[in-house]
Protein backbone atom coordinates (compact mmCIF):
# COMPACT_ATOMS: atom_id res chain seq x y z
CA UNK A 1 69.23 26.20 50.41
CA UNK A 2 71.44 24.24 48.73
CA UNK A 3 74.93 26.40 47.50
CA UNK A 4 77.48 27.37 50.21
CA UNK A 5 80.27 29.65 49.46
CA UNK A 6 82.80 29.69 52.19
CA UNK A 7 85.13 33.01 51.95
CA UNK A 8 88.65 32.91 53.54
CA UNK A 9 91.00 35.71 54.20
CA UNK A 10 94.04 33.91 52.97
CA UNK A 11 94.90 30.72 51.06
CA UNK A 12 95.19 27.60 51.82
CA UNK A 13 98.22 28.03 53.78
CA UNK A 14 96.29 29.29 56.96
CA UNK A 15 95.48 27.75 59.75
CA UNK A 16 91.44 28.74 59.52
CA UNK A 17 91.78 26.94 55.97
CA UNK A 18 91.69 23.38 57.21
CA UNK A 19 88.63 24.13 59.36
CA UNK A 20 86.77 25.72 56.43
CA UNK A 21 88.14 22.31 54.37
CA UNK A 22 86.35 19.92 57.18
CA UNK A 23 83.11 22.16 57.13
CA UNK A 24 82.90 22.03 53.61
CA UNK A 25 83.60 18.21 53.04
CA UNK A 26 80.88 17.17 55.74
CA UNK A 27 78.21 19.27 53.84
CA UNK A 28 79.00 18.21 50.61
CA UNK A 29 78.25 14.67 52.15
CA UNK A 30 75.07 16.06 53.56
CA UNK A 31 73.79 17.05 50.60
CA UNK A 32 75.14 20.65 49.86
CA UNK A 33 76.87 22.09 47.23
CA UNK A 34 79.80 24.18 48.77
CA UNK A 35 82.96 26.57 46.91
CA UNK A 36 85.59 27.97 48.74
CA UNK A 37 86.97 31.24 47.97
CA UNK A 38 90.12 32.54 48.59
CA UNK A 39 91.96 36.02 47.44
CA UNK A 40 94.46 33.61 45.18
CA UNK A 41 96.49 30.61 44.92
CA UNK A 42 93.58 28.40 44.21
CA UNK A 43 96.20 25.66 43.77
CA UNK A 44 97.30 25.42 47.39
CA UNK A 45 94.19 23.82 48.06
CA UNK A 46 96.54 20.38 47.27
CA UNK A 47 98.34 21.58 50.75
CA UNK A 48 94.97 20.38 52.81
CA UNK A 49 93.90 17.65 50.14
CA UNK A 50 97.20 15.24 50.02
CA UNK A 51 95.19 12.67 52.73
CA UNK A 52 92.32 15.12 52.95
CA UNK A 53 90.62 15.20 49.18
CA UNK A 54 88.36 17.88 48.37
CA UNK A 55 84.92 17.77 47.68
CA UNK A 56 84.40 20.98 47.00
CA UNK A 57 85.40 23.45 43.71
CA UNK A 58 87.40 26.34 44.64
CA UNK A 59 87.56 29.26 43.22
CA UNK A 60 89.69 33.42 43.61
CA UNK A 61 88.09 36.27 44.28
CA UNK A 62 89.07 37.78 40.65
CA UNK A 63 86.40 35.18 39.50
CA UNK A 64 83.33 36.76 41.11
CA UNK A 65 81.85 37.07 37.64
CA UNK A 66 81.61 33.53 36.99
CA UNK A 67 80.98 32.34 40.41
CA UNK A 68 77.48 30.56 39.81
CA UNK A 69 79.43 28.10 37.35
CA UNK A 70 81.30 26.32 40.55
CA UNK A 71 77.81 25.25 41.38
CA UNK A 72 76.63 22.35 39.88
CA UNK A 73 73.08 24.11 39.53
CA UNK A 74 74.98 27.08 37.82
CA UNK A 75 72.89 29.33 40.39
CA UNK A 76 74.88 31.98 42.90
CA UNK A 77 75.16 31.17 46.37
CA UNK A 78 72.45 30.59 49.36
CA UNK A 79 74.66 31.01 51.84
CA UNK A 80 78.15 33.02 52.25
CA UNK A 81 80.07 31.89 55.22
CA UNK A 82 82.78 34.69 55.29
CA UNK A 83 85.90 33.78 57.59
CA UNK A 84 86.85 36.70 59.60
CA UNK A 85 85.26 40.47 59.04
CA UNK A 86 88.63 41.12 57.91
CA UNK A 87 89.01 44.00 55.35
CA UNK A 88 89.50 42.01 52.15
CA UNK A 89 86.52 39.74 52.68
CA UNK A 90 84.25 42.50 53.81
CA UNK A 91 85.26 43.80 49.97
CA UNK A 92 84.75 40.80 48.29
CA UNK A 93 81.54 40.17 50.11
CA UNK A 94 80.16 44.09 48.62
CA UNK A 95 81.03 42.96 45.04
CA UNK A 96 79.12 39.71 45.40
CA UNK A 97 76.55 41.40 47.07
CA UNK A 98 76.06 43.39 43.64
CA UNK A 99 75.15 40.28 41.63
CA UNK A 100 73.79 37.28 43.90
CA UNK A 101 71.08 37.15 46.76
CA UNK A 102 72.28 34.99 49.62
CA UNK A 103 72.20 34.74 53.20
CA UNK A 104 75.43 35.85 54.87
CA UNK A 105 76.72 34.62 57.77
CA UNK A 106 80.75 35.65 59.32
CA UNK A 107 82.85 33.56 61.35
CA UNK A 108 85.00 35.48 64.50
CA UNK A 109 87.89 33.08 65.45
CA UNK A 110 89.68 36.29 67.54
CA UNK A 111 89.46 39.69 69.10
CA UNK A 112 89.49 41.53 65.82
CA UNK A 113 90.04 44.95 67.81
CA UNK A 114 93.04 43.43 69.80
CA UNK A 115 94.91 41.82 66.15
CA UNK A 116 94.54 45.13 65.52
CA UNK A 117 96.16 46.59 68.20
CA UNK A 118 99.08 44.56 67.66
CA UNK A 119 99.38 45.24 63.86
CA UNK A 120 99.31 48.79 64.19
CA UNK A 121 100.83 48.90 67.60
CA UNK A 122 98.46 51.62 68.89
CA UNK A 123 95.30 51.41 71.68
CA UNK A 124 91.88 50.83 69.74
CA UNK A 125 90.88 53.55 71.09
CA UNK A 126 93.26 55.92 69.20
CA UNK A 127 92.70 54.07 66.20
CA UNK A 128 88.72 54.27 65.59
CA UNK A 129 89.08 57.99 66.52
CA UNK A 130 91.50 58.29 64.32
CA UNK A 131 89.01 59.48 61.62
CA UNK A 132 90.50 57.99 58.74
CA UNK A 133 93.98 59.45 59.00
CA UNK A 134 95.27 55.67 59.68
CA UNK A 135 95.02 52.89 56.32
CA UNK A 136 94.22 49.88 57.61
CA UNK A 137 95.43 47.10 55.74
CA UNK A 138 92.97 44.30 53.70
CA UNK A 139 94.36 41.43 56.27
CA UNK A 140 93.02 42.98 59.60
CA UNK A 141 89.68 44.42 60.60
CA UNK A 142 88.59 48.27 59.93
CA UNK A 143 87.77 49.32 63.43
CA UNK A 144 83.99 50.30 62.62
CA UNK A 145 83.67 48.74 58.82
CA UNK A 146 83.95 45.54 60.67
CA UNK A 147 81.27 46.13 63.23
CA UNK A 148 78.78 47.40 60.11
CA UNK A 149 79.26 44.22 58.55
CA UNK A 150 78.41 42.62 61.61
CA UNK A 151 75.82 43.86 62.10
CA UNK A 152 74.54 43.06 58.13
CA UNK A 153 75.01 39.67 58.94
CA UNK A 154 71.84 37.08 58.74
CA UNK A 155 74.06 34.56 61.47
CA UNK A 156 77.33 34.36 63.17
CA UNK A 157 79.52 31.45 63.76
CA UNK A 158 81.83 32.26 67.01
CA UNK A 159 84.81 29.82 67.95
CA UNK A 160 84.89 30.42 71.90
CA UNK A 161 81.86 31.86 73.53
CA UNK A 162 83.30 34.97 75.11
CA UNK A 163 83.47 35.95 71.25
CA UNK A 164 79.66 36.53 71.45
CA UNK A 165 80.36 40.38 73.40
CA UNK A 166 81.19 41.41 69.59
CA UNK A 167 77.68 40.15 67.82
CA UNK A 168 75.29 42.22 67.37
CA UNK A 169 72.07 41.91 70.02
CA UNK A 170 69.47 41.08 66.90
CA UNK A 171 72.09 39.00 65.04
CA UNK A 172 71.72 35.19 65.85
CA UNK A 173 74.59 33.41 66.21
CA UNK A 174 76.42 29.86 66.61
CA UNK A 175 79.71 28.30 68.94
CA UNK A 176 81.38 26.66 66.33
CA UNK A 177 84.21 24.08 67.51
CA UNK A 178 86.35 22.63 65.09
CA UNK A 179 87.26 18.78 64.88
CA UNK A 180 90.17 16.62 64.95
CA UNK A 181 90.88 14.09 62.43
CA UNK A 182 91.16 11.27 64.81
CA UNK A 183 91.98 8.40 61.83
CA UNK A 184 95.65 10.98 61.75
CA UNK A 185 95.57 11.87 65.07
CA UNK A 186 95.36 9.33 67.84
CA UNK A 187 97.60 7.92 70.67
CA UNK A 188 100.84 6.09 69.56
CA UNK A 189 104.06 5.13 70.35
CA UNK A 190 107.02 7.58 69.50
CA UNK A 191 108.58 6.89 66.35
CA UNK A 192 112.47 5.72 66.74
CA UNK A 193 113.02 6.30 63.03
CA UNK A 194 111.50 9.83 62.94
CA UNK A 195 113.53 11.22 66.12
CA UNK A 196 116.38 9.75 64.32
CA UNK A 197 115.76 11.77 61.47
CA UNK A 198 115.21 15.03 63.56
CA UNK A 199 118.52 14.31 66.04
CA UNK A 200 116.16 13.59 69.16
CA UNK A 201 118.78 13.34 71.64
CA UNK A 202 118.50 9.78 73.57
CA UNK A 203 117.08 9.93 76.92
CA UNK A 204 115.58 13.34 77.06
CA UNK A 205 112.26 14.53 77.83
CA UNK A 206 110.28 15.42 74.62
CA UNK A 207 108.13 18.61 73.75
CA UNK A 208 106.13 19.35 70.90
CA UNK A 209 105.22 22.80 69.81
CA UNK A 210 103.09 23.05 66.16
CA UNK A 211 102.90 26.91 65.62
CA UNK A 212 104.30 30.00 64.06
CA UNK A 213 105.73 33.00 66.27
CA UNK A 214 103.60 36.43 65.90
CA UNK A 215 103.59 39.91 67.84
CA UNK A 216 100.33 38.37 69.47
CA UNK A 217 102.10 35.55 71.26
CA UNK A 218 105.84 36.06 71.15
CA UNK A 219 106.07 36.02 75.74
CA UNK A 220 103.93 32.52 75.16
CA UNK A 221 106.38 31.15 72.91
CA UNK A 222 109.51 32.27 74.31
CA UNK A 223 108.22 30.33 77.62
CA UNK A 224 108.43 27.09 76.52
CA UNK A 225 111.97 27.63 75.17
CA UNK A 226 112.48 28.87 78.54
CA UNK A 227 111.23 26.14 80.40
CA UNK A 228 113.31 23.59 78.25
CA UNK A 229 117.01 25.84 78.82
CA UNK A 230 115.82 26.00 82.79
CA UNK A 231 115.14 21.50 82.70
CA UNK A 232 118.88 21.24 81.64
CA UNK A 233 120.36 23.47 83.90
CA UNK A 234 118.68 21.41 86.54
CA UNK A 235 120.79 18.41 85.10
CA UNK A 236 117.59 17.19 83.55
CA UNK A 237 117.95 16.68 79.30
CA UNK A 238 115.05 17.89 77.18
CA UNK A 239 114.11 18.78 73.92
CA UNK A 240 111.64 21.60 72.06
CA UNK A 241 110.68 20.31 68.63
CA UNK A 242 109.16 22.99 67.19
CA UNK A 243 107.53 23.69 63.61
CA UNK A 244 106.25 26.70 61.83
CA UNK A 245 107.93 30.02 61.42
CA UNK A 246 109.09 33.17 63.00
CA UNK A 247 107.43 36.08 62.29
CA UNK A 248 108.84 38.06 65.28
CA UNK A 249 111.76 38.08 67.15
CA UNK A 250 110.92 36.58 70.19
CA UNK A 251 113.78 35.23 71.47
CA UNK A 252 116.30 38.69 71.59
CA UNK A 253 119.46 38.93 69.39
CA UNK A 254 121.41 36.37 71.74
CA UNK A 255 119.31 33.64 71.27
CA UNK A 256 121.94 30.70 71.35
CA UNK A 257 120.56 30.00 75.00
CA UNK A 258 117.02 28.39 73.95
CA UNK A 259 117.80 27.57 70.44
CA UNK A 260 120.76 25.11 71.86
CA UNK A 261 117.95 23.28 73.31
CA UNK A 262 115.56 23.43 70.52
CA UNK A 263 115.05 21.38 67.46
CA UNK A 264 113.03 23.69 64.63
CA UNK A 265 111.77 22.30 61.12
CA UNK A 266 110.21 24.83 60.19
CA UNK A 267 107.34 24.05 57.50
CA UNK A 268 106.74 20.54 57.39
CA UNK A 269 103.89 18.63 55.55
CA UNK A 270 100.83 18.27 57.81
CA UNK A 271 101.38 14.38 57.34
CA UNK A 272 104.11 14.71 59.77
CA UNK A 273 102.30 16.37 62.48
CA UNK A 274 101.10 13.14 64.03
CA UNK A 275 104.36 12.04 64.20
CA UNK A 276 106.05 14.90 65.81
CA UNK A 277 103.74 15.31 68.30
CA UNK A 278 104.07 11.31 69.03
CA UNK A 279 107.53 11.88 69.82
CA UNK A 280 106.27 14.58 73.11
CA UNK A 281 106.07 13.29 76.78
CA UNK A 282 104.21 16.03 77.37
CA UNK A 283 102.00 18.52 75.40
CA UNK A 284 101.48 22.54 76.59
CA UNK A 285 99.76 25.03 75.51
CA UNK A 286 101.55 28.23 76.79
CA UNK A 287 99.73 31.53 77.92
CA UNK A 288 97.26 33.32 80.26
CA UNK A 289 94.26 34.69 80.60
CA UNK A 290 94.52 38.37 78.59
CA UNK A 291 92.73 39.99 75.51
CA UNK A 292 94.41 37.59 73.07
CA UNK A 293 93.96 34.14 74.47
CA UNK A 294 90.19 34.80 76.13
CA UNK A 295 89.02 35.36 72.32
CA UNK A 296 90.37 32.31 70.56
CA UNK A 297 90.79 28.42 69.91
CA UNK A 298 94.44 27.37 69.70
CA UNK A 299 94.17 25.30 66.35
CA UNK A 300 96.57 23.05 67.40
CA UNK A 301 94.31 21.87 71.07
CA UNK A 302 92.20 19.74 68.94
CA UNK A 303 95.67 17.43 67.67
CA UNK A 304 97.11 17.72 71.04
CA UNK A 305 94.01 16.15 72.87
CA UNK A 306 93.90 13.87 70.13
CA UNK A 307 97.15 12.19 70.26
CA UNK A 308 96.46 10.68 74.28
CA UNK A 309 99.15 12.76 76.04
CA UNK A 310 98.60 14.83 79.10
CA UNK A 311 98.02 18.19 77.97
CA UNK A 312 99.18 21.03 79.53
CA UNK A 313 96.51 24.49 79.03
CA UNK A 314 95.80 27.88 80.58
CA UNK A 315 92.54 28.02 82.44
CA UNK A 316 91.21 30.85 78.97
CA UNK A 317 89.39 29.80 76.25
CA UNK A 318 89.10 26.22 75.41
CA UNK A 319 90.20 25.40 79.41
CA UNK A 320 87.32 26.78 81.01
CA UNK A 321 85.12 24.10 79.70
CA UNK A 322 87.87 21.99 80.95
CA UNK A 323 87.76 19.58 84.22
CA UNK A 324 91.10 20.22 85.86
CA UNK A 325 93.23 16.74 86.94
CA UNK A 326 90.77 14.60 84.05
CA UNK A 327 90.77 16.72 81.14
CA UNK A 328 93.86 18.59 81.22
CA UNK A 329 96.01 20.11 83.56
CA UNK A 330 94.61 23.53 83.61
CA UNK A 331 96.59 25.65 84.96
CA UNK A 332 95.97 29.96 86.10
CA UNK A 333 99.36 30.63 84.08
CA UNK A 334 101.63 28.55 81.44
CA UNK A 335 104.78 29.92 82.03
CA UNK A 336 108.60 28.77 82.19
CA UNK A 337 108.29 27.86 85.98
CA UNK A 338 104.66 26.23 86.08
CA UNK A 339 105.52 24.14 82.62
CA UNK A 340 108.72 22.82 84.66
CA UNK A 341 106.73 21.98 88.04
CA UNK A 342 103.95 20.77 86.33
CA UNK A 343 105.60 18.73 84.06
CA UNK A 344 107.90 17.56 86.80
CA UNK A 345 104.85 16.30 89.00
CA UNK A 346 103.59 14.52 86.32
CA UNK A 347 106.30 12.61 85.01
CA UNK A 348 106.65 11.35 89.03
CA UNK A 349 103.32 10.14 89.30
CA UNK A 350 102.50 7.38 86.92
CA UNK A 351 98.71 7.35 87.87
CA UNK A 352 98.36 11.21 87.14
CA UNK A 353 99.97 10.92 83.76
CA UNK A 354 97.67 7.85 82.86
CA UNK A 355 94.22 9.41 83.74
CA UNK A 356 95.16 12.44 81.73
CA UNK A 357 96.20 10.88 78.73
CA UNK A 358 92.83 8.95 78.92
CA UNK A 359 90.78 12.40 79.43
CA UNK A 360 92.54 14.32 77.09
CA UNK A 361 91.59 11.61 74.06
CA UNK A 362 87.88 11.20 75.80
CA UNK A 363 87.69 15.41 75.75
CA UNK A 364 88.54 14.88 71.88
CA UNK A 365 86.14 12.62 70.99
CA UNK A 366 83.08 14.03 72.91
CA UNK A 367 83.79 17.53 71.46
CA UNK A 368 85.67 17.76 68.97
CA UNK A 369 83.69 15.50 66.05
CA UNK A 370 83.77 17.15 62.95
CA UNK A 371 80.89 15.01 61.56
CA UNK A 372 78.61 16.13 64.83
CA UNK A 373 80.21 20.09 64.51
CA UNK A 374 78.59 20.26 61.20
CA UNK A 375 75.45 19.18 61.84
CA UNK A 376 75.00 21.75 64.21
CA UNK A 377 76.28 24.30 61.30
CA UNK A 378 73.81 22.59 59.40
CA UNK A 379 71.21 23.64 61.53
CA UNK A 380 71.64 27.27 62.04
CA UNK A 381 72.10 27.63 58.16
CA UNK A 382 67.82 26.32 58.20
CA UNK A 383 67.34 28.72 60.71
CA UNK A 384 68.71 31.50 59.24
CA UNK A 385 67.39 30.52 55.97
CA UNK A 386 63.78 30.37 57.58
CA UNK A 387 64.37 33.98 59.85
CA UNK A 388 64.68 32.02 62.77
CA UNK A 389 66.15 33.75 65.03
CA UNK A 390 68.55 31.66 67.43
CA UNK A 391 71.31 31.89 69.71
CA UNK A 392 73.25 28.56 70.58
């Protein structure tokens, strides 16, 4: 084994992208030879490599035919690491299959079935009976293509360990965290220059949110906007800073109520992130327990944890490896009215906010190594490359 091709669903511009990046850098330094491909816009790979260089080569799927000649060995790949069974890498992953011999392994990082509920706003049920009367689009799951290429799979890689009900019962498979790059990411004092620059009102509690709006979580969203518009009519200024975009209206067509409160960028270079997220008294994670959130990692935990702030989290996913009060405040719901108790409690109790700005940076670096993540990648690729069959 020595070529890895990792396969994404989009470009560079999605979130999964900068995991693949990390993955792929640590092997290269272990040794392996690795390629990501992605449908097109090779060239946004400069989005994850301004303080993050490459080692890899990348490559677009319309290059199949000349894959081998991204390896430095000018042989196909050993190893396909497909992110997400979604329909356009399933594709992708048939042509390949018709010119190189590899070992493939896919990557679930959410409930495919319940993304594609949302996109096509019907019960799963409806849609796999649907006999082929409904198209399913290349950027979502086909209801039963998806499970057949799970179950072709030599290995899967599962974020969160409640992904493992989708794996096939003879299919051996990996939890795969992700990592934080702590030497961007680590506890520091707010910024005065960069709240200038944003308009940070003077003496008014901070929050951070780093994420886009979609159908998925549009009632977790709209919560923290909530909670912010409730802490000022209590007499008590705060702030939202908020990046990414709006791909659903979440707030209703009278939305002057939250975004009063709210201070949005938009897309900003990840070099900023630290920075914005320095200028937060408080970090949350909105949401509940539910189909969406029990399947998934937020991508933005690992930076929140990171950056030595209390963190705010629903007890689903990520929180129920948690410890409650040292870890993070994990809480049964995220809403408007537990965001503004909890954060209220917190800001009262000096001790409280201490210890959980300590546990949320310990959490970080215990779990959430990059370096010690990949090893364990690096493992289960021997495995599978031997038969071994394994479940971690």
């Amino acid at each position: 084994m020595k070529n890895i091709l990792f396969v994404l669903y989009e470009d560079f511009h999605s979130n999964s992208a900068l995991h693949v990046h990390h993955f792929a850098n640590n092997l290269v330094k272990f040794g392996f030879d690795c390629v990501v491909a992605v449908p097109k816009n090779k060239q946004t790979v400069s989005m994850v490599g301004k303080h993050l260089a490459n080692l890899y080569q990348v490559t677009e799927y319309g290059e199949f035919y000349r894959l081998n000649e991204c390896f430095k060995n000018q042989q196909g790949p050993d190893i396909i690491h497909v992110w997400t069974p979604r329909e356009v890498t399933r594709n992708y992953c048939h042509k390949l299959r018709k010119v190189y011999d590899f070992k493939l392994v896919i990557h679930l990082e959410d409930n495919e079935e319940h993304v594609l509920e949302k996109y096509l706003n019907k019960p799963f049920e409806e849609i796999i009976t649907a006999n082929g009367s409904l198209a399913i689009p290349d950027n979502v799951s086909h209801p039963q293509k998806y499970q057949e290429f799970l179950a072709s799979a030599d290995g899967v890689t599962v974020i969160i360990e409640k992904l493992k009900k989708f794996v096939p019962n003879n299919v051996p498979s990996l939890i795969l965290w992700p990592g934080v790059e702590t030497e961007h990411f680590y506890p520091r004092n707010s910024n005065p220059e960069i709240a200038k620059k944003f308009g940070v009102p003077d003496n008014s509690l901070v929050f951070s949110y780093t994420g886009n709006v979609h159908a998925a979580n549009t009632y977790e969203v709209r919560s923290l906007y909530l909670a912010v518009a409730i802490l000022n009519r209590e007499g008590q200024p705060a702030v939202l800073i908020r990046t990414g975009r709006d791909f659903y209206n979440f707030l209703g067509d009278d939305d002057s109520w939250a975004r009063q409160y709210a201070i949005e960028l938009g897309y900003v270079d990840r070099s900023l992130m630290p920075e914005i997220l320095a200028l937060a008294n408080v970090l949350i994670q909105p949401g509940r327990p539910d189909k969406f959130n029990d399947y998934r990692f937020p991508c933005k935990l690992p930076e929140f944890l990171a950056m030595g702030k209390p963190v705010i989290l629903p007890a689903t996913n990520i929180g129920l490896v948690m410890e409650n009060h040292k870890d993070a405040l994990v809480l049964p719901v995220v809403d408007a009215v537990n965001i503004v108790d909890s954060v209220k409690k917190l800001l009262n109790v000096d001790s409280n906010y201490k210890k959980l700005s300590e546990g949320s940076v310990n959490f970080a670096k215990t779990h959430l190594n990059w370096q010690e993540n990949t090893k364990l990648l690096q493992s289960f690729y021997t495995d599978i490359e031997h038969g071994t069959k394994v479940s971690l």
